[in-house]
N, C-alpha and C. Protein backbone atom coordinates (compact mmCIF):
# COMPACT_ATOMS: atom_id res chain seq x y z
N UNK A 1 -54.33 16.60 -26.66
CA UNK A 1 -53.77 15.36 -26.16
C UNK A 1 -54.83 14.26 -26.29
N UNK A 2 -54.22 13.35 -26.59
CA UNK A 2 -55.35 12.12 -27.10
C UNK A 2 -54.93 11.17 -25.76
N UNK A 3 -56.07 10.49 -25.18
CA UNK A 3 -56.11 9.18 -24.30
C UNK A 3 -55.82 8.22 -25.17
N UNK A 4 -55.02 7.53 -24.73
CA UNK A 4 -54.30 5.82 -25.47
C UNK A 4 -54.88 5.18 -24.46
N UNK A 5 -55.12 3.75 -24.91
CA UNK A 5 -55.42 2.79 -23.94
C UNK A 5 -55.06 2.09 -23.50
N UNK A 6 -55.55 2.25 -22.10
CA UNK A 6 -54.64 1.39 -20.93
C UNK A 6 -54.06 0.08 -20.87
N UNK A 7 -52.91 -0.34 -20.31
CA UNK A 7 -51.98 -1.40 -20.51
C UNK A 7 -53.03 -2.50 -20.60
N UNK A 8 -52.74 -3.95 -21.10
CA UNK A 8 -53.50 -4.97 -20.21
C UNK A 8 -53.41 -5.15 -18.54
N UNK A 9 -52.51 -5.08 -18.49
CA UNK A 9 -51.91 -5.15 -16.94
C UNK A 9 -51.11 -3.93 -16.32
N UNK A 10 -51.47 -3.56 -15.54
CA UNK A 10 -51.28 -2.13 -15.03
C UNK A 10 -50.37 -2.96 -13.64
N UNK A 11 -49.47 -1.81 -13.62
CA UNK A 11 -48.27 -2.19 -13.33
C UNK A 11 -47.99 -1.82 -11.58
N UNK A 12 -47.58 -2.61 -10.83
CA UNK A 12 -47.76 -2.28 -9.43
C UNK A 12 -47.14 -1.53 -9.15
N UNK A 13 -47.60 0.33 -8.42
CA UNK A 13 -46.73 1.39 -8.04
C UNK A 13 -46.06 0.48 -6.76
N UNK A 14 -45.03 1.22 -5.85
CA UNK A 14 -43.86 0.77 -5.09
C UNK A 14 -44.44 2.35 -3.73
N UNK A 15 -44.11 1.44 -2.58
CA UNK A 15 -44.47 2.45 -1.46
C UNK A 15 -43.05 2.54 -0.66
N UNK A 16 -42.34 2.72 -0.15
CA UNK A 16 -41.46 3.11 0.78
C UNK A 16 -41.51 4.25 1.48
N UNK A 17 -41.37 3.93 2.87
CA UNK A 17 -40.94 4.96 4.20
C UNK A 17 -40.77 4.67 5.20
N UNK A 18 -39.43 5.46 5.67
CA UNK A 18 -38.66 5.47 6.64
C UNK A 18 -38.79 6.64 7.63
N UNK A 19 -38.40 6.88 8.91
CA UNK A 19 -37.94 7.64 9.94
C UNK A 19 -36.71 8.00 9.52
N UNK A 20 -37.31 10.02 9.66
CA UNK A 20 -36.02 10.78 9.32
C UNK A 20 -36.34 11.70 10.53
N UNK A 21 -35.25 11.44 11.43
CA UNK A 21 -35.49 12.05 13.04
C UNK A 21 -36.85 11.85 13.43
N UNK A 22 -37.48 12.46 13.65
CA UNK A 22 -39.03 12.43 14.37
C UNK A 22 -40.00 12.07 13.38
N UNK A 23 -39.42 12.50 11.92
CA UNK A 23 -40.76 12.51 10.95
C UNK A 23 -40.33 11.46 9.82
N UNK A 24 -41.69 10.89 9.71
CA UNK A 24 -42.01 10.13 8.73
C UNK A 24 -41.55 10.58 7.18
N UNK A 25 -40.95 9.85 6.06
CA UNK A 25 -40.36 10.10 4.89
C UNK A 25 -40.94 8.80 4.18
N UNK A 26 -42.12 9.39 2.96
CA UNK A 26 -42.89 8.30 2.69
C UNK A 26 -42.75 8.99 0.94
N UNK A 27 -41.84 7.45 0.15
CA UNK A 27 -42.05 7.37 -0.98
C UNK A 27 -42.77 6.45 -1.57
N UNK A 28 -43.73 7.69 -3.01
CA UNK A 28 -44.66 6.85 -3.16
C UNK A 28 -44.78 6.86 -4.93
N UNK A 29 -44.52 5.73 -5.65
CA UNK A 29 -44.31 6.03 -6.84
C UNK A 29 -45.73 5.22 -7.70
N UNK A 30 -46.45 5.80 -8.55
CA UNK A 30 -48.05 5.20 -9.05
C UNK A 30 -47.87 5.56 -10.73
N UNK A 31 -48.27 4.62 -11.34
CA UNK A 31 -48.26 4.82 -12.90
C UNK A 31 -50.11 4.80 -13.17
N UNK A 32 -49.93 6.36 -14.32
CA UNK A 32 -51.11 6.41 -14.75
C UNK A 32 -51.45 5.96 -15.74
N UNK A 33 -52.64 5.62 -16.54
CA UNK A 33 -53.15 5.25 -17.66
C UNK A 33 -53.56 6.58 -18.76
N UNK A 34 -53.62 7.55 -18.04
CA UNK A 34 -54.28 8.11 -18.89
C UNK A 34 -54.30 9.91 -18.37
N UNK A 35 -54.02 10.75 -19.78
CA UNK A 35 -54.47 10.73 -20.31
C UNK A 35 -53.75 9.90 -21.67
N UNK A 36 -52.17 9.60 -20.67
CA UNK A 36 -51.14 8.96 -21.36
C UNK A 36 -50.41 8.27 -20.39
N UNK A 37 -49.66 7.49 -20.81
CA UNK A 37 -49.10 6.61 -19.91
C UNK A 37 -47.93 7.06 -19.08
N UNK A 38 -47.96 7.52 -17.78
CA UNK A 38 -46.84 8.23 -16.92
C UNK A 38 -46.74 7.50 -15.74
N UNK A 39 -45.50 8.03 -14.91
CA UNK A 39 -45.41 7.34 -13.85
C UNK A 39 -45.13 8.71 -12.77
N UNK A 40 -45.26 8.67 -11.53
CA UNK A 40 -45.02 9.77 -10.99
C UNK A 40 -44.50 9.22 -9.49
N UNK A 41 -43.70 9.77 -8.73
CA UNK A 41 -43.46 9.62 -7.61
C UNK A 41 -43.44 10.91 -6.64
N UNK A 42 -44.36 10.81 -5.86
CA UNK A 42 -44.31 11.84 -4.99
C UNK A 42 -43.74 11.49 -3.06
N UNK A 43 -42.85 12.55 -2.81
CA UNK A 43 -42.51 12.23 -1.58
C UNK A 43 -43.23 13.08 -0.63
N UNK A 44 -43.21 12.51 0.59
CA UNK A 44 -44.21 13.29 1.57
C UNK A 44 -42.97 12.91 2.74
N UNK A 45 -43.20 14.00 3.67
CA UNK A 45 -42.19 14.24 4.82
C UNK A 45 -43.40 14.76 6.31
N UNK A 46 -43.76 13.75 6.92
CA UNK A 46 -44.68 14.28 7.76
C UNK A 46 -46.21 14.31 7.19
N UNK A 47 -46.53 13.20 6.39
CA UNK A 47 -47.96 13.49 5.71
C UNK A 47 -48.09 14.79 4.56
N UNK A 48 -46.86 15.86 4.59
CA UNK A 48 -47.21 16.94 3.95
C UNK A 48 -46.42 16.54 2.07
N UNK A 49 -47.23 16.52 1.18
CA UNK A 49 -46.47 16.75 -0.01
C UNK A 49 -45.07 17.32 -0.15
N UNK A 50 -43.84 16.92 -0.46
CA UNK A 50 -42.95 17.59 -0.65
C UNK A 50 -42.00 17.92 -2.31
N UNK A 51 -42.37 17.07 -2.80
CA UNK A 51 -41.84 17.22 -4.28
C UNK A 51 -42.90 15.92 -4.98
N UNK A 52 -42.70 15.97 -6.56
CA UNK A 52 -43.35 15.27 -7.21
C UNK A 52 -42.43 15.17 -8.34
N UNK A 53 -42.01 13.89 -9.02
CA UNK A 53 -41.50 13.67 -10.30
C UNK A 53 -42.29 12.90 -10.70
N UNK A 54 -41.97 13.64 -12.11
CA UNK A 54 -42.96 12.76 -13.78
C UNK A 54 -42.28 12.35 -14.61
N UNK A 55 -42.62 11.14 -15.47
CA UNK A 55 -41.68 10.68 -16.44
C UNK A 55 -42.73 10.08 -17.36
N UNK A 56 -42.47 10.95 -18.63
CA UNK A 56 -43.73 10.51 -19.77
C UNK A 56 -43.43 8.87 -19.98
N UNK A 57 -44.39 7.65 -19.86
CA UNK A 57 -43.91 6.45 -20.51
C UNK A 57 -44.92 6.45 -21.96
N UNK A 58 -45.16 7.33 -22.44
CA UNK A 58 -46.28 7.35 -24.01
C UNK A 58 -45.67 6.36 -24.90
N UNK A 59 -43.97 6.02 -24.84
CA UNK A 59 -43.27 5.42 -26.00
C UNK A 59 -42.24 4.40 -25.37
N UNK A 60 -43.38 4.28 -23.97
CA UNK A 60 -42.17 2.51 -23.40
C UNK A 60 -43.19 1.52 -24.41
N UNK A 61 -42.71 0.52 -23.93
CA UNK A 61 -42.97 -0.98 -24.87
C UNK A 61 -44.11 -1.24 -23.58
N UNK A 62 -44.73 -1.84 -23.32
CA UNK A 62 -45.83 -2.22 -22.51
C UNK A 62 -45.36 -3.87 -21.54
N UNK A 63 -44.24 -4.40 -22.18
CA UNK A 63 -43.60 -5.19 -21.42
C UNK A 63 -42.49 -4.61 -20.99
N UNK A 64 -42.04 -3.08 -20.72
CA UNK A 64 -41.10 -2.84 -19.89
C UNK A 64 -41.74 -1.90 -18.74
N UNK A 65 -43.44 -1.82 -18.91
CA UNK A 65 -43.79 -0.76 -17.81
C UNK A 65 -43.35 -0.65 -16.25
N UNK A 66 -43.44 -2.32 -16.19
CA UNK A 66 -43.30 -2.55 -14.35
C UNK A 66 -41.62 -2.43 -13.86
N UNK A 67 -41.04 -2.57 -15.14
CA UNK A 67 -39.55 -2.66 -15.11
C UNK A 67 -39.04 -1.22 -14.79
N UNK A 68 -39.92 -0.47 -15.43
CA UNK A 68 -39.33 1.12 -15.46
C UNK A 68 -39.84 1.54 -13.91
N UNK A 69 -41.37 1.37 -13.94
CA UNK A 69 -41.44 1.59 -12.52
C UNK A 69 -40.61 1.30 -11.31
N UNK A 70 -40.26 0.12 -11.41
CA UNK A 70 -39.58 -0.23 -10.25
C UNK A 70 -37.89 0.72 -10.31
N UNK A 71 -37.76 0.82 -11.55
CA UNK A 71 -36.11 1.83 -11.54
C UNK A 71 -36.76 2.96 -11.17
N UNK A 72 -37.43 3.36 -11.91
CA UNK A 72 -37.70 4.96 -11.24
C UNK A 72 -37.97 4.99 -10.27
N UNK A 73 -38.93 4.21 -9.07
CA UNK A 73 -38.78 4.77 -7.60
C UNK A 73 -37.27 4.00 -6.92
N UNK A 74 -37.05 3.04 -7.70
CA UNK A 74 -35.92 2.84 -6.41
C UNK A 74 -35.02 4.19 -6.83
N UNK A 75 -34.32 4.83 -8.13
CA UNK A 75 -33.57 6.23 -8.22
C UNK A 75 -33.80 6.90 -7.84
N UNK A 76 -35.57 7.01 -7.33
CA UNK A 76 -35.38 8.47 -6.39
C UNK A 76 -35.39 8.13 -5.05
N UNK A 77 -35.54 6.62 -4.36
CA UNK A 77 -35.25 6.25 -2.96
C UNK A 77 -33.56 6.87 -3.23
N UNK A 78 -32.78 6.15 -3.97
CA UNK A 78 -31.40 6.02 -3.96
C UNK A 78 -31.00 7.56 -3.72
N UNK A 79 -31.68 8.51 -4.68
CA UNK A 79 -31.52 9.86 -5.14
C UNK A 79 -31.92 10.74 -3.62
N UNK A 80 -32.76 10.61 -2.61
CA UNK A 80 -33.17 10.88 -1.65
C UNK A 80 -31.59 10.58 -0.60
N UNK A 81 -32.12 9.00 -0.69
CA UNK A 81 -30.72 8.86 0.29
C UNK A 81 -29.30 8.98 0.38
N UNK A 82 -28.91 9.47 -0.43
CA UNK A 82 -27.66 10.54 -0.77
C UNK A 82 -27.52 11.53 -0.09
N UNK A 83 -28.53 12.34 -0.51
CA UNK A 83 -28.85 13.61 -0.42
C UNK A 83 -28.88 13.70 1.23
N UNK A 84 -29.75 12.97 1.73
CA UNK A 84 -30.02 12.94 3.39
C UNK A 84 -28.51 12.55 4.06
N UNK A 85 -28.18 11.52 3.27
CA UNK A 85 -26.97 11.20 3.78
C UNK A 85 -25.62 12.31 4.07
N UNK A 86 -25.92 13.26 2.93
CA UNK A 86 -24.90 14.55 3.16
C UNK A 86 -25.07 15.57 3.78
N UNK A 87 -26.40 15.69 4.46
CA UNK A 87 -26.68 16.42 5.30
C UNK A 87 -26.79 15.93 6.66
N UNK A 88 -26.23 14.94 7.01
CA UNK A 88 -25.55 14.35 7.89
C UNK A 88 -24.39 14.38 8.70
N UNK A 89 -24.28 14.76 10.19
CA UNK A 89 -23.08 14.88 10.19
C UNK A 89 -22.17 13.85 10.47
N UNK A 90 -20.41 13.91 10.30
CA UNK A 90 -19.86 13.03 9.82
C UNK A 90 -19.47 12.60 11.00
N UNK A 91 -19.53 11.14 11.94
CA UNK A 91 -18.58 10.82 12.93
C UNK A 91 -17.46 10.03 12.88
């Protein structure tokens, strides 16, 4: 794997978290430079790691980095709150 070089402008990751009953639900999505250009979002439930998604950006355009970032964590906020939402009960 070869290092490419980093954007001019590196692209602002996105933080979100909410209260899910007692515990904290903290999404956190950060784009890397290197050893290739990725973005990753990891969720934490209580400070503890709970899942991690990756999405190679090696072959975005460098003026759509911040654009992608911002879709990919809001889909997995969206993708989260579904999910919570159905494990919900119904009144």
């Amino acid at each position: 794997m070869t290092d490419v070089a980093p954007p001019r402008e590196l692209p602002m990751g996105r933080l979100d978290a909410f209260d899910v009953g007692t515990k904290k639900l903290t999404i956190q999505t950060e784009f890397f430079p290197r050893p290739t250009w990725r973005v990753e979002t990891k969720v934490y439930l209580a400070g503890a790691l709970k899942k991690v998604y990756t999405e190679d950006l090696s072959a975005t355009p460098e003026s759509d980095l911040q654009r992608f970032v911002n879709e990919f964590h809001q889909a997995k906020l969206d993708e989260i709150e579904a999910g919570l939402r159905k494990t919900q009960p119904q009144q």
